[in-house]
C-alpha atoms as a PDB file:
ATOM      1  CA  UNK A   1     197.538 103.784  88.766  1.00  0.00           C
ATOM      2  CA  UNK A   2     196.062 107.104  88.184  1.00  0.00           C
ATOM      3  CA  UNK A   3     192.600 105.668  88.149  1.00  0.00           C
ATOM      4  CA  UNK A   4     193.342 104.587  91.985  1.00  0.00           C
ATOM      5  CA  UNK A   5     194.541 107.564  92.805  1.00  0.00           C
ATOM      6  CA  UNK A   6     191.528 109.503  91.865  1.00  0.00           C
ATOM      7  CA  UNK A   7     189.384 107.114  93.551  1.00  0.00           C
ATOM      8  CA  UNK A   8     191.235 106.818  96.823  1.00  0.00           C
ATOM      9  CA  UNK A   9     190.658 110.988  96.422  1.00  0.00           C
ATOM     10  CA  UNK A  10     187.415 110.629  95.861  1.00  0.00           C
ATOM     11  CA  UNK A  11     186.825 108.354  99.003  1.00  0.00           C
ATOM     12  CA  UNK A  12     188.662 110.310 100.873  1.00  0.00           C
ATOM     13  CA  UNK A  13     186.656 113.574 100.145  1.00  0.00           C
ATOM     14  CA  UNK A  14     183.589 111.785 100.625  1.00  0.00           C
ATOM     15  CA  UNK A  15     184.515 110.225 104.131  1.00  0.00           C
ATOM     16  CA  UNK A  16     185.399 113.749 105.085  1.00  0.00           C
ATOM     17  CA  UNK A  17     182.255 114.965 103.780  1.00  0.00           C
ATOM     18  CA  UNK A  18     180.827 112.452 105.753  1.00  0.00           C
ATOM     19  CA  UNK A  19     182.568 114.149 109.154  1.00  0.00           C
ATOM     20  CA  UNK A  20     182.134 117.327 108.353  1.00  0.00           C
ATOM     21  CA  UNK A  21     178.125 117.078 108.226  1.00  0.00           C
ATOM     22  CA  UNK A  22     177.929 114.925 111.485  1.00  0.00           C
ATOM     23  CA  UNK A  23     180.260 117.705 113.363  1.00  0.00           C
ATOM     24  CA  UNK A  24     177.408 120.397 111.823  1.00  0.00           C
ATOM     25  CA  UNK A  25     174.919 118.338 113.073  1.00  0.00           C
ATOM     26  CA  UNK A  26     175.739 118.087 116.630  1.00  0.00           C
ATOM     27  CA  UNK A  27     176.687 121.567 116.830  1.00  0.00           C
ATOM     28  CA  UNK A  28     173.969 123.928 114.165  1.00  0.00           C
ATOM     29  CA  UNK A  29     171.482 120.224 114.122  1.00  0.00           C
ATOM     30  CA  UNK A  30     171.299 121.375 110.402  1.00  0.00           C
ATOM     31  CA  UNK A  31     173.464 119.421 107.271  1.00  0.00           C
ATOM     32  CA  UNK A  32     174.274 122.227 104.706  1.00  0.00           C
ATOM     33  CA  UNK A  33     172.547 121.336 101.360  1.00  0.00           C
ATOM     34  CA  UNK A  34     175.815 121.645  99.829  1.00  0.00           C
ATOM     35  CA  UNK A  35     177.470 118.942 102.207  1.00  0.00           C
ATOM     36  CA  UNK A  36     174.984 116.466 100.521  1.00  0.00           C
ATOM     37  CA  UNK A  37     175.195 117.679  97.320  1.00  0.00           C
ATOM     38  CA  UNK A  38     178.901 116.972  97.315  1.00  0.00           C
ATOM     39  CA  UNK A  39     178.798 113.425  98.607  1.00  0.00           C
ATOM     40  CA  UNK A  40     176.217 112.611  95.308  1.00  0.00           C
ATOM     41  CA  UNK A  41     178.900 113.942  93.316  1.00  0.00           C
ATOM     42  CA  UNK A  42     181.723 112.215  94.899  1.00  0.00           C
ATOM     43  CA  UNK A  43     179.087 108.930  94.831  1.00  0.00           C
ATOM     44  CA  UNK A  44     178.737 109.524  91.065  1.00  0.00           C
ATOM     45  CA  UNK A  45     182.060 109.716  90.421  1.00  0.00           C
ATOM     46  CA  UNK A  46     182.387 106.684  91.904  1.00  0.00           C
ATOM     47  CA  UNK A  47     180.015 104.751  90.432  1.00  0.00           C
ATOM     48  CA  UNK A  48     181.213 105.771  86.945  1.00  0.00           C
ATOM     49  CA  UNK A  49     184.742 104.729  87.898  1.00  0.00           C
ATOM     50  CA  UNK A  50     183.969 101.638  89.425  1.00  0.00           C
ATOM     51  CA  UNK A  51     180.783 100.978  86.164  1.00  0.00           C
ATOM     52  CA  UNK A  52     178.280 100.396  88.779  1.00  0.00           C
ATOM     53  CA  UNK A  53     176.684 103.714  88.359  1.00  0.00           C
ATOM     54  CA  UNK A  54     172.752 101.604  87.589  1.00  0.00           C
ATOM     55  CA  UNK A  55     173.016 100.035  90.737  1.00  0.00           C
ATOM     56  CA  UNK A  56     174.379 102.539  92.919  1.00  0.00           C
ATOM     57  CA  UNK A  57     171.446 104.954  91.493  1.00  0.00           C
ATOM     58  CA  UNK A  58     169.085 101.928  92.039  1.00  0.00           C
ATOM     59  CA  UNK A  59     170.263 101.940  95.690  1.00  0.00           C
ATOM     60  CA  UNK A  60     169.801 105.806  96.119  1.00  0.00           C
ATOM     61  CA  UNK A  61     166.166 105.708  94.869  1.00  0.00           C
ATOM     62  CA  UNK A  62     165.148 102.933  97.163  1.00  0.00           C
ATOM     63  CA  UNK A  63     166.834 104.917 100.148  1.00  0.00           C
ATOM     64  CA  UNK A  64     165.669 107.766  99.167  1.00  0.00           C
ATOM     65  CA  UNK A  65     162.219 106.609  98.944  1.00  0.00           C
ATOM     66  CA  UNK A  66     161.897 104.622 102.070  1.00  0.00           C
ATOM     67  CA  UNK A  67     163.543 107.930 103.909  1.00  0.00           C
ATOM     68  CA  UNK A  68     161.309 110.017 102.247  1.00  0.00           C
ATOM     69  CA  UNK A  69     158.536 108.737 103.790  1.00  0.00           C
ATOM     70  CA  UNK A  70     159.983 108.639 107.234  1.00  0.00           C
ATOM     71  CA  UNK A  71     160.390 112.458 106.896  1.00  0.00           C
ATOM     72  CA  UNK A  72     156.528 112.934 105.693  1.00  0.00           C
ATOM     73  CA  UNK A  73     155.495 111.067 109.115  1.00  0.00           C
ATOM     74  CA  UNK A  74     158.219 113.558 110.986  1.00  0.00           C
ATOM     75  CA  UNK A  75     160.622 110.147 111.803  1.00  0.00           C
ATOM     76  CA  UNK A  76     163.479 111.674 110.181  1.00  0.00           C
ATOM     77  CA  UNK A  77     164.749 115.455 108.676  1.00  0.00           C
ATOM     78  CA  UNK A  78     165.307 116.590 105.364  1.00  0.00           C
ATOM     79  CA  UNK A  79     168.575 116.911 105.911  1.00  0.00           C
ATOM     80  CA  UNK A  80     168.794 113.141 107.141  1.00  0.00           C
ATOM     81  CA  UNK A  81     166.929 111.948 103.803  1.00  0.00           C
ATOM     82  CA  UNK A  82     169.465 113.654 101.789  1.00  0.00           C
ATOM     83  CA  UNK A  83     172.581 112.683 103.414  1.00  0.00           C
ATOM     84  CA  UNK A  84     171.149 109.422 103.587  1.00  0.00           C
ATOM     85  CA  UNK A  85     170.721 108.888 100.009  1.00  0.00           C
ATOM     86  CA  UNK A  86     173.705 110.589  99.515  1.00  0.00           C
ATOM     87  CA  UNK A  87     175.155 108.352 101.497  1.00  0.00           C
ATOM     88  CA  UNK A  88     173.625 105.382  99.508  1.00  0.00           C
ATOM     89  CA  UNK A  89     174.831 106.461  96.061  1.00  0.00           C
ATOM     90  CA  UNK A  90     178.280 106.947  97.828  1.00  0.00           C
ATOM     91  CA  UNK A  91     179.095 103.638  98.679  1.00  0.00           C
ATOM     92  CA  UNK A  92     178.890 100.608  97.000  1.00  0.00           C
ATOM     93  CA  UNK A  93     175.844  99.069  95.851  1.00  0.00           C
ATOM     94  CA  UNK A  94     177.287  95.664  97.833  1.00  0.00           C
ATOM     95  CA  UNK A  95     178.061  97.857 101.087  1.00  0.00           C
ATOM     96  CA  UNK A  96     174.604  99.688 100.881  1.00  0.00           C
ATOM     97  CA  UNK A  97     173.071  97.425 103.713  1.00  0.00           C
ATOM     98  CA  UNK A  98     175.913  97.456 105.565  1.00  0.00           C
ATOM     99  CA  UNK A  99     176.128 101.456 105.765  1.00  0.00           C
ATOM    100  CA  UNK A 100     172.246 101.132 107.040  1.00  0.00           C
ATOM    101  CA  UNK A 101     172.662  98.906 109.666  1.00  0.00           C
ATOM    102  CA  UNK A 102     175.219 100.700 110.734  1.00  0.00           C
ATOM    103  CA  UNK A 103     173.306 104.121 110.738  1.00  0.00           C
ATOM    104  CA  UNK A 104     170.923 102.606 112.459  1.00  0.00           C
ATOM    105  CA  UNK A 105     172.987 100.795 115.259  1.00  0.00           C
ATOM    106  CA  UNK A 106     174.621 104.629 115.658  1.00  0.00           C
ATOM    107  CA  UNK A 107     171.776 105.989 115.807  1.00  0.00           C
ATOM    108  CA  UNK A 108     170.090 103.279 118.613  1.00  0.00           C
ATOM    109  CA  UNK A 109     173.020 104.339 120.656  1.00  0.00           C
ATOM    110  CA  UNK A 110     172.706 108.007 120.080  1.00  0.00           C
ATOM    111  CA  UNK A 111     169.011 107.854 121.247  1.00  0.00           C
ATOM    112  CA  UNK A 112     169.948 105.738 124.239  1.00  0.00           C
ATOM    113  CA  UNK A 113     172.916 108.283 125.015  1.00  0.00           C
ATOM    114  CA  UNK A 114     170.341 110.621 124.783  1.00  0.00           C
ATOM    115  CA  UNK A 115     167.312 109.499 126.334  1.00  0.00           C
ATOM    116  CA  UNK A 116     169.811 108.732 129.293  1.00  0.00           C
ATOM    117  CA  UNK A 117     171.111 111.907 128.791  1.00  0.00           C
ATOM    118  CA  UNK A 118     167.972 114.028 129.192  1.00  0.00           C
ATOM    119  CA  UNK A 119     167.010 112.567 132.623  1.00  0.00           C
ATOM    120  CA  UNK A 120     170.526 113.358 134.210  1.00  0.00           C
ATOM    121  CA  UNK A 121     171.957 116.116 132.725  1.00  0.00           C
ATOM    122  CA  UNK A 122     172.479 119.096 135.189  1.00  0.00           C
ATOM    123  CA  UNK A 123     171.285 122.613 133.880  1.00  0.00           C
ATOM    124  CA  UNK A 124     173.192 124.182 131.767  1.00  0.00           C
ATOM    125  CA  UNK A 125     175.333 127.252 134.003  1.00  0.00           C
ATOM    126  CA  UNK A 126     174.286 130.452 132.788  1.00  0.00           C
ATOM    127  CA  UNK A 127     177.341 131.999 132.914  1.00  0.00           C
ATOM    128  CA  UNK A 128     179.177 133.395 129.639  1.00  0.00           C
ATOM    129  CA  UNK A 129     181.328 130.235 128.931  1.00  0.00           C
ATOM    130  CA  UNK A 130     185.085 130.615 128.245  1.00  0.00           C
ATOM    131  CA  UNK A 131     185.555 129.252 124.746  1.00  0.00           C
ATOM    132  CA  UNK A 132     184.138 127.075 122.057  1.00  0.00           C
ATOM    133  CA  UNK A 133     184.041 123.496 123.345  1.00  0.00           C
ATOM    134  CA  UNK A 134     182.439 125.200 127.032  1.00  0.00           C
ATOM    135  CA  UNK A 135     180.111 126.964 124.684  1.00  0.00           C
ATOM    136  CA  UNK A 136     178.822 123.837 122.842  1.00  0.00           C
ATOM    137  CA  UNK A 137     179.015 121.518 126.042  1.00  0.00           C
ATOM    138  CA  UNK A 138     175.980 124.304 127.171  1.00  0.00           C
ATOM    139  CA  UNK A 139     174.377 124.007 124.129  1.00  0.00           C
ATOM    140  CA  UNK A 140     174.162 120.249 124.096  1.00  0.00           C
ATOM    141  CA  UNK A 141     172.881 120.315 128.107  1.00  0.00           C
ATOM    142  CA  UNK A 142     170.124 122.652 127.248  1.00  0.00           C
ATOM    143  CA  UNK A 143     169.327 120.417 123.671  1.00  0.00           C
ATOM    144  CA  UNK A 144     169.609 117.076 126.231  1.00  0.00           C
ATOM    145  CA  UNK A 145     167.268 119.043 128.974  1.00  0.00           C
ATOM    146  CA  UNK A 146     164.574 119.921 126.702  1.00  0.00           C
ATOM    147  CA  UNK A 147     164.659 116.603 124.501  1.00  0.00           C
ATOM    148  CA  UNK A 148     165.446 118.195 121.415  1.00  0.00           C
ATOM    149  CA  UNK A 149     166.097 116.438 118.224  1.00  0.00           C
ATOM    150  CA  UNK A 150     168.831 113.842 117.764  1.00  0.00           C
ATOM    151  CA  UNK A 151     171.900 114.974 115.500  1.00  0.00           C
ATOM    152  CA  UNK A 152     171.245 111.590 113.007  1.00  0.00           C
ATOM    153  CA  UNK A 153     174.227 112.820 110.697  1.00  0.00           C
ATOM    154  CA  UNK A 154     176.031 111.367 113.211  1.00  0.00           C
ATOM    155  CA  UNK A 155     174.818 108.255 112.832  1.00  0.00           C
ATOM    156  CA  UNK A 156     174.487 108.382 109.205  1.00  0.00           C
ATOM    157  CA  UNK A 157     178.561 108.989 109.197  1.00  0.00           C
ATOM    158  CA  UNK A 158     179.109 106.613 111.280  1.00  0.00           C
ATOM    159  CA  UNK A 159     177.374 104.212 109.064  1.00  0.00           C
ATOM    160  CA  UNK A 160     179.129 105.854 106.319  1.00  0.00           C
ATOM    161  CA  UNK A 161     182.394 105.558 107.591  1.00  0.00           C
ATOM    162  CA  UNK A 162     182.208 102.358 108.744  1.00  0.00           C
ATOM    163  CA  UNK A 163     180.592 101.025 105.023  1.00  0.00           C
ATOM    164  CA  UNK A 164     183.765 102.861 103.779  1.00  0.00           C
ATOM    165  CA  UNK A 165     186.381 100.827 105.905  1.00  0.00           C
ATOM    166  CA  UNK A 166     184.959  97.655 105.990  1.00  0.00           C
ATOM    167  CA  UNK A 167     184.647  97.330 101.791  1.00  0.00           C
END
């Protein structure tokens, strides 16, 4: 009883790990090292619990490396890679290719959303904006304007999540 407590805990830390880097995404497009960091601990935990800790590192290597070379050819950011194979070691070894097809259906539509985006998005009003949510609506319609970089935590906690419910 005790044991599922901890690990319902320890899912539901990691899941909100999970949001809390793909809201810092889409508003800093950074994913505090620490945010990463956490979900590998949480995914270690985990893995010791549940005595798949071989495989779940086995998982998180071969992410890790594939990701790793998508950020030395500038496909994906650090931050992504890390998440990602935090991600990886997170949940389990079973749900590992669900989580990436997942990511990577999230992160099809993000591109579409905004590729769309960039070609009819109005120009950001240069007025001081009233509060928080006006302020990042004008940050996103300058980001969509100039094309800048996709907020992929997004997609890799969508993945995530959805890797989480579905096991």
């Amino acid at each position: 009883m005790l044991l599922l407590i901890l690990t319902d805990s320890v899912v539901a830390i990691g899941a909100a790990l999970l949001v809390f880097a793909a809201l810092h995404d889409i508003g800093f497009r950074t994913v505090p090292n620490r945010v990463s960091a956490a979900l590998l601990l949480c995914g270690l935990v985990l893995r010791v619990i549940t005595g798949d800790i071989v495989w779940g590192l086995v998982c998180g290597a071969a992410v890790f490396a594939v990701t790793y070379g998508c950020w030395r050819f500038g496909w994906m950011g650090g931050a992504d890679v890390k998440l990602l194979t935090a991600s990886a070691v997170f949940v389990s070894p079973m749900m590992v290719p669900t989580l990436l097809l997942a990511t990577s259906i999230a992160g099809g539509i993000i591109a579409v959303f905004y590729l769309l985006g960039s070609r009819v998005a109005p120009r950001p009003n240069a007025a001081k904006p009233d509060g928080l949510l006006r302020r990042a609506l004008r940050c996103e319609l300058r980001r969509l304007r100039r094309r800048g970089p996709l907020p992929y935590a997004a997609a890799i906690a969508t993945g995530g999540v959805f890797a989480i419910v579905t096991s």
